[in-house]
PDB file of N, CA and C in Angstrom:
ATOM      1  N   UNK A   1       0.820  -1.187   0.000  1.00  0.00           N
ATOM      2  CA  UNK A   1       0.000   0.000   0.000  1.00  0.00           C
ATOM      3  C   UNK A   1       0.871   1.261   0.000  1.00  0.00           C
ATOM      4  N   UNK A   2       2.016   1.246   0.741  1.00  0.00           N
ATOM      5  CA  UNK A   2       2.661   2.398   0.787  1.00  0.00           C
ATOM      6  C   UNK A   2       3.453   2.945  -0.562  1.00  0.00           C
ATOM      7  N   UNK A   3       4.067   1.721  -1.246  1.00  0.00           N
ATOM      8  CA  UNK A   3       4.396   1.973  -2.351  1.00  0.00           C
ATOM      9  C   UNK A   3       3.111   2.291  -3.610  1.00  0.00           C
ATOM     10  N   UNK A   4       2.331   1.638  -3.726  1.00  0.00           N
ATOM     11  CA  UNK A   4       1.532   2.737  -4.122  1.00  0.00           C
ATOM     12  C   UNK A   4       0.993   3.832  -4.063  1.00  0.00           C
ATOM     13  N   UNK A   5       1.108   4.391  -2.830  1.00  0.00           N
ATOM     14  CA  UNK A   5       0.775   5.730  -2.449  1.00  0.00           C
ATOM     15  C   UNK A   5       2.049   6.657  -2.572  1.00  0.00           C
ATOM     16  N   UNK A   6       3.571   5.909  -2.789  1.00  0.00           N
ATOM     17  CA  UNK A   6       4.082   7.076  -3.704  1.00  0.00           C
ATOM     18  C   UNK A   6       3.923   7.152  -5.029  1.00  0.00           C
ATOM     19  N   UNK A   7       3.710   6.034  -5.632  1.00  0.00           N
ATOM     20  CA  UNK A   7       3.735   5.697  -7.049  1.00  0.00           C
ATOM     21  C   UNK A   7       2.747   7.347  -7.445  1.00  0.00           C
ATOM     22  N   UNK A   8       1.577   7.040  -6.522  1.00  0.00           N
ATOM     23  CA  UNK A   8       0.966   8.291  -7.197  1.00  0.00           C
ATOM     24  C   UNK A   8       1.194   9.557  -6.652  1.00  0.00           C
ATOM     25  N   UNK A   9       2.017   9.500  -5.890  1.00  0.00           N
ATOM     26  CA  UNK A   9       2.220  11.248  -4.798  1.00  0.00           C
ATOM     27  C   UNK A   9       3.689  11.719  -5.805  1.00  0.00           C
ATOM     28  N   UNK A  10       4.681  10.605  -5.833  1.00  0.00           N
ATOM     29  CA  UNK A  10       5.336  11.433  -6.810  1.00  0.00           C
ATOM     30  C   UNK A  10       5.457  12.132  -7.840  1.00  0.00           C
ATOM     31  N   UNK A  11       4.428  11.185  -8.916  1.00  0.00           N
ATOM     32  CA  UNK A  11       4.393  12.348 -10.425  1.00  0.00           C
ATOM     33  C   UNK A  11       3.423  13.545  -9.554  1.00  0.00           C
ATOM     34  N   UNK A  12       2.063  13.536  -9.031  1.00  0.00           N
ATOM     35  CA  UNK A  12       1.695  14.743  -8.472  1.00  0.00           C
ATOM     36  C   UNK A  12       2.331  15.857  -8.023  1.00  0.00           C
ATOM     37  N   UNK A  13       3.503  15.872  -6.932  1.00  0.00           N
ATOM     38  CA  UNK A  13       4.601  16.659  -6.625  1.00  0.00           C
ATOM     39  C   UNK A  13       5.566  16.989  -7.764  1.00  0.00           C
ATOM     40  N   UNK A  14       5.510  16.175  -8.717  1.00  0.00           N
ATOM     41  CA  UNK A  14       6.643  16.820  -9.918  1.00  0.00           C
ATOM     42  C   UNK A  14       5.610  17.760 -10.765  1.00  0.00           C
ATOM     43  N   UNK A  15       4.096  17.507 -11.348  1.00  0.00           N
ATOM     44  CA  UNK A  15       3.315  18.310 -11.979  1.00  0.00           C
ATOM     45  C   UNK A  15       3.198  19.408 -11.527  1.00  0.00           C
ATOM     46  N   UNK A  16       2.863  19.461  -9.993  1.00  0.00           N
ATOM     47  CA  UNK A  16       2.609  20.703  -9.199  1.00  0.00           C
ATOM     48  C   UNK A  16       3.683  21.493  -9.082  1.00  0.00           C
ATOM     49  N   UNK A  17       4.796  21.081  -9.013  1.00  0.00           N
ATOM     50  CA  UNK A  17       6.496  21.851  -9.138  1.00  0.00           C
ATOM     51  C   UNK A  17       6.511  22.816 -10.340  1.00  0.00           C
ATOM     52  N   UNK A  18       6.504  21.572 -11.468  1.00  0.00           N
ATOM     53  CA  UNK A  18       6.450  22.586 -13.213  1.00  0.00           C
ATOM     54  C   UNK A  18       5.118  23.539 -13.430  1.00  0.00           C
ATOM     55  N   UNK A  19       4.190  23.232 -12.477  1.00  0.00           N
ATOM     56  CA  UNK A  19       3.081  24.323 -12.934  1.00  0.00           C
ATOM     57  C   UNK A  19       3.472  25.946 -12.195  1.00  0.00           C
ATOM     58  N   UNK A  20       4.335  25.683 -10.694  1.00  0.00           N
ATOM     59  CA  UNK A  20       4.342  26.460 -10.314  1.00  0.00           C
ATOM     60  C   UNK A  20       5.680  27.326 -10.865  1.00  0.00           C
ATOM     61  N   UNK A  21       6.445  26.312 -11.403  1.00  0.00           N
ATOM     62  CA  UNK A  21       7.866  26.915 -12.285  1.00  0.00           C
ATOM     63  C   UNK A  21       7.381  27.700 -13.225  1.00  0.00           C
ATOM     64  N   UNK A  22       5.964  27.422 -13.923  1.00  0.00           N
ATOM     65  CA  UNK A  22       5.889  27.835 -15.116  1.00  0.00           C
ATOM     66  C   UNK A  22       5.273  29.251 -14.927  1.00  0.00           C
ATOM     67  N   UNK A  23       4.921  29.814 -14.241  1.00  0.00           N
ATOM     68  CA  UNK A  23       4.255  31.015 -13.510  1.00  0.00           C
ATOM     69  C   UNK A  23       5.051  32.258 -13.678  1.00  0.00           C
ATOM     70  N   UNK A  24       6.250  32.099 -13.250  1.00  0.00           N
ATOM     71  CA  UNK A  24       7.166  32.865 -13.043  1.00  0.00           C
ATOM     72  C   UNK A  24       6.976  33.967 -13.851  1.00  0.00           C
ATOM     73  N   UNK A  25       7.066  34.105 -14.997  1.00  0.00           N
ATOM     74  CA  UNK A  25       7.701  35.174 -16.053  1.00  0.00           C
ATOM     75  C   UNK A  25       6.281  35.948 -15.988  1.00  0.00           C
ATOM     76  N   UNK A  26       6.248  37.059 -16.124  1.00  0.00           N
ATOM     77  CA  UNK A  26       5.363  37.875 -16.514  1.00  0.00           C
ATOM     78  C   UNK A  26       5.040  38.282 -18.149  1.00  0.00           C
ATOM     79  N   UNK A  27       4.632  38.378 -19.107  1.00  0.00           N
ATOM     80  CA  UNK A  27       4.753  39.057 -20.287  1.00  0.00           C
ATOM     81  C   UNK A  27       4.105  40.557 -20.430  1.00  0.00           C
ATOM     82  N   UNK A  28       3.677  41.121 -21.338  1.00  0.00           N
ATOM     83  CA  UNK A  28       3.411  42.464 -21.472  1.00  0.00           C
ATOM     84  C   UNK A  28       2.091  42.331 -21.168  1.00  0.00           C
ATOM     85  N   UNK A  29       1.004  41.546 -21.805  1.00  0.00           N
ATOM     86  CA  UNK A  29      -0.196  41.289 -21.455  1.00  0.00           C
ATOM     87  C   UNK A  29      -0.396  41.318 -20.125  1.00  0.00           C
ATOM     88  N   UNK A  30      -0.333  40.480 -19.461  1.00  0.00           N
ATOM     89  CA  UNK A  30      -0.256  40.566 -17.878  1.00  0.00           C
ATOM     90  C   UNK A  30       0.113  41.692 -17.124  1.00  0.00           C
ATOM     91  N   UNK A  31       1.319  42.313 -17.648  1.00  0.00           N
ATOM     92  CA  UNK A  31       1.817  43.496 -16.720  1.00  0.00           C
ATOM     93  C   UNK A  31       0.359  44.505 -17.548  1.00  0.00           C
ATOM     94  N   UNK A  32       0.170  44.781 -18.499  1.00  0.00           N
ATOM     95  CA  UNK A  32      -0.804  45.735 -18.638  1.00  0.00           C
ATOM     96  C   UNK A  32      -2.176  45.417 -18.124  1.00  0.00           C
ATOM     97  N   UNK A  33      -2.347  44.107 -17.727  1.00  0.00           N
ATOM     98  CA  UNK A  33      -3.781  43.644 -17.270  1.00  0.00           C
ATOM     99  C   UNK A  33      -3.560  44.401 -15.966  1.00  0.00           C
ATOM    100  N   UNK A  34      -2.212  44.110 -15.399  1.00  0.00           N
ATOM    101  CA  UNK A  34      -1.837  44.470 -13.984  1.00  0.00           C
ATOM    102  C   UNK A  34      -2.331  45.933 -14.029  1.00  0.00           C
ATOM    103  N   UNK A  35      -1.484  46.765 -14.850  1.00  0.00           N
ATOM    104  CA  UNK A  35      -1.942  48.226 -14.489  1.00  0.00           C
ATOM    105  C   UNK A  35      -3.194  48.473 -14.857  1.00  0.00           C
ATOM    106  N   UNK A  36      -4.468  48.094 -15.677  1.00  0.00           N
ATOM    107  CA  UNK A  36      -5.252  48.077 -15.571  1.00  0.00           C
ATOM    108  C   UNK A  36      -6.293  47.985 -14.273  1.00  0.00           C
ATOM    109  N   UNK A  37      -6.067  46.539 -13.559  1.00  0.00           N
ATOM    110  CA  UNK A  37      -6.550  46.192 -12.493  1.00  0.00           C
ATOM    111  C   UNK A  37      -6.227  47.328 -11.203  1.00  0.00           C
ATOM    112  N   UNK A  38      -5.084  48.005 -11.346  1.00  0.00           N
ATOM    113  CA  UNK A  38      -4.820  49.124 -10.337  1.00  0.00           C
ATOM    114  C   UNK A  38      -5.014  50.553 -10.721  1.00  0.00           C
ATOM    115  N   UNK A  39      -5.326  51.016 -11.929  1.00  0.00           N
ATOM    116  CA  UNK A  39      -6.271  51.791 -11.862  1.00  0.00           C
ATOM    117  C   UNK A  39      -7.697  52.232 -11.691  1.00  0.00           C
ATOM    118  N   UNK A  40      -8.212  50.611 -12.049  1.00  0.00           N
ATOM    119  CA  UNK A  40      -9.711  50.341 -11.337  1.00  0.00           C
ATOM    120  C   UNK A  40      -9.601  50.884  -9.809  1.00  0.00           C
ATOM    121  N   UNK A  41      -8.774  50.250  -9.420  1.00  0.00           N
ATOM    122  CA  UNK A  41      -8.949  50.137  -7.801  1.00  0.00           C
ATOM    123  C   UNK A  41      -8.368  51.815  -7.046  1.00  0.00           C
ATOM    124  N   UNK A  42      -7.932  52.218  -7.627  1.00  0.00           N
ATOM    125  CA  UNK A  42      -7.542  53.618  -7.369  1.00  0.00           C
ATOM    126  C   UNK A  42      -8.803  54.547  -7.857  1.00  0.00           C
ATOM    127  N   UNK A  43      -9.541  53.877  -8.994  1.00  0.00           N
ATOM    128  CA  UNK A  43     -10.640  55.051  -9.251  1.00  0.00           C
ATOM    129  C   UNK A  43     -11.699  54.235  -8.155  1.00  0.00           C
ATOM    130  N   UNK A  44     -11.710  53.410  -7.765  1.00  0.00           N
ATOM    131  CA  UNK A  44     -12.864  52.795  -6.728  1.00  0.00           C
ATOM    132  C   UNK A  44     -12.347  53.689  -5.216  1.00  0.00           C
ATOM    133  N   UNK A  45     -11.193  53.824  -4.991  1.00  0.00           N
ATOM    134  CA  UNK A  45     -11.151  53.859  -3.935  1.00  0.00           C
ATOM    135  C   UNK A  45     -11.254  55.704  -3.692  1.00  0.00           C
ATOM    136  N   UNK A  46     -11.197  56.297  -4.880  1.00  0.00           N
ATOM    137  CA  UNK A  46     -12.081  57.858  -5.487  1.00  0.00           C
ATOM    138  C   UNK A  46     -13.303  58.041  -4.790  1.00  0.00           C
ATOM    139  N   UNK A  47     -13.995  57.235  -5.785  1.00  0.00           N
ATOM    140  CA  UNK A  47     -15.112  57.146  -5.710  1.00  0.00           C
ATOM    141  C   UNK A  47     -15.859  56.507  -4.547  1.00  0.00           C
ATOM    142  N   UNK A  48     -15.068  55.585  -3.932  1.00  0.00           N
ATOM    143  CA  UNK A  48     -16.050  55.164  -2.830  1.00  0.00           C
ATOM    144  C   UNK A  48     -14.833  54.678  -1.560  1.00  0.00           C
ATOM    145  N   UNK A  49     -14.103  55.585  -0.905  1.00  0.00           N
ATOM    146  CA  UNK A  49     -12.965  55.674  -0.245  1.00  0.00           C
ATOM    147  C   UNK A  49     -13.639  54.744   1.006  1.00  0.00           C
ATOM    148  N   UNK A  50     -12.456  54.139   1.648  1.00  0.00           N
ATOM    149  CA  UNK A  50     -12.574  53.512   2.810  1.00  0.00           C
ATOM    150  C   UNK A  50     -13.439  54.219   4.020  1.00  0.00           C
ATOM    151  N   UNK A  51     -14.068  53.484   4.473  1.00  0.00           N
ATOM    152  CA  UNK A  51     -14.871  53.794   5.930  1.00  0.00           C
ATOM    153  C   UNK A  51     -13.758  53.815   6.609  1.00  0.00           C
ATOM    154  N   UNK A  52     -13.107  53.168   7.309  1.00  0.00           N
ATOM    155  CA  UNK A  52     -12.463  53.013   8.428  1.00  0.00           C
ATOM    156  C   UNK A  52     -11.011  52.589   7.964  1.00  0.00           C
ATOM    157  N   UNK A  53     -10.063  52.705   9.378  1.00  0.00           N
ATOM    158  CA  UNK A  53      -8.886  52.255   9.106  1.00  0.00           C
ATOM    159  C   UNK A  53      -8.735  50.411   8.926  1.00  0.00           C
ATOM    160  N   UNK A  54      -9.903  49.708   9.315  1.00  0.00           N
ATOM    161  CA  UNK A  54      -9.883  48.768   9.236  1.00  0.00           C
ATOM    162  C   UNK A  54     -10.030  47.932   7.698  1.00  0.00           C
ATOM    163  N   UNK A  55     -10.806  48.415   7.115  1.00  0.00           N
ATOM    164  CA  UNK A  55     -11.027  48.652   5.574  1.00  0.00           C
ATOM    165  C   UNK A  55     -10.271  49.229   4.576  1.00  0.00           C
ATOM    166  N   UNK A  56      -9.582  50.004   5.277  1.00  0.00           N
ATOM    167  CA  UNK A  56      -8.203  50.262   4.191  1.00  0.00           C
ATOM    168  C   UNK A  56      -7.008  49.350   4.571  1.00  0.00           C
ATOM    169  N   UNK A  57      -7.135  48.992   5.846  1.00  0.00           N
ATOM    170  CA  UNK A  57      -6.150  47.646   5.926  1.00  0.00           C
ATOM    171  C   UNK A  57      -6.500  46.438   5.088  1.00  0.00           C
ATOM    172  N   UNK A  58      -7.716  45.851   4.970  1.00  0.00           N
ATOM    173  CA  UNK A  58      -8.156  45.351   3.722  1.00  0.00           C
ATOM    174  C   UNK A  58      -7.570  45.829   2.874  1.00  0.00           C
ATOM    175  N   UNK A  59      -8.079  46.457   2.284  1.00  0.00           N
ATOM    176  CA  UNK A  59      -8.033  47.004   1.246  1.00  0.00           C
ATOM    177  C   UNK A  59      -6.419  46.647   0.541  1.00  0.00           C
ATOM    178  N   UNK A  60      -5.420  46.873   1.371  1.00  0.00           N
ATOM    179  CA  UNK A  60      -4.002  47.410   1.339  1.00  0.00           C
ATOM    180  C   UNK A  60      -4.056  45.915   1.375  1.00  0.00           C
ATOM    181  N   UNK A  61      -3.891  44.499   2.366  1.00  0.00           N
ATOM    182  CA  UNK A  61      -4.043  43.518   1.946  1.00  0.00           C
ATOM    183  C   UNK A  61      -4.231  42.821   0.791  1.00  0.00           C
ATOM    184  N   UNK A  62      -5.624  43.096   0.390  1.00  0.00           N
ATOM    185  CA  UNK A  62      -6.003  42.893  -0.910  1.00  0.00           C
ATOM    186  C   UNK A  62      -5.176  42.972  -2.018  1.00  0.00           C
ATOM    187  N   UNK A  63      -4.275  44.095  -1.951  1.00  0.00           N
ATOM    188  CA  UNK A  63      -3.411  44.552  -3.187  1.00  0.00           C
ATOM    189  C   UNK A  63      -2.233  44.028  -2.904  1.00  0.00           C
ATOM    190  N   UNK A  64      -1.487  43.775  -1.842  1.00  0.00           N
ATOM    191  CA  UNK A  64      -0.779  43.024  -2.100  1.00  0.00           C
ATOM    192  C   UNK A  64      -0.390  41.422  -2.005  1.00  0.00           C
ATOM    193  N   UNK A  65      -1.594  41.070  -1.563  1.00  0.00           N
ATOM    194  CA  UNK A  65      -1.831  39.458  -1.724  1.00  0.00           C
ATOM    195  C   UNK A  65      -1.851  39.189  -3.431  1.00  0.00           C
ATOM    196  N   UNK A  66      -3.135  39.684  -4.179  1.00  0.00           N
ATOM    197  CA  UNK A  66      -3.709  39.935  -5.910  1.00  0.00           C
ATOM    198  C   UNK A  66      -2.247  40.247  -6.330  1.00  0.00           C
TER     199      UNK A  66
END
């Protein structure tokens, strides 16, 4: 049993490795989706600014988790 339970945990851990290798690079598309997505959020936060300091801690979270 145990050897089957690497049989299948190993290729899983090697797929999940190269998917996360493959992430890396940014291209132009992406970086402009990027500045896109942060000028939304700069005209949102215009238009409908944080209540509280607790909500702009969100907020500030948000952006740098995304």
């Amino acid at each position: 049993m145990l050897a089957s339970l690497r049989l299948l945990l190993l290729p899983a851990l090697v797929i999940a490795g190269l998917g996360l290798a493959a992430c890396e690079r940014q291209g132009p598309a992406e970086r402009a989706g990027r500045s896109l997505d942060r000028a939304g959020e700069n005209l949102r936060d215009t238009v409908d600014p944080p209540k509280g300091p607790v909500e702009r801690l969100g907020r500030s979270v948000d952006r740098a988790v995304n």
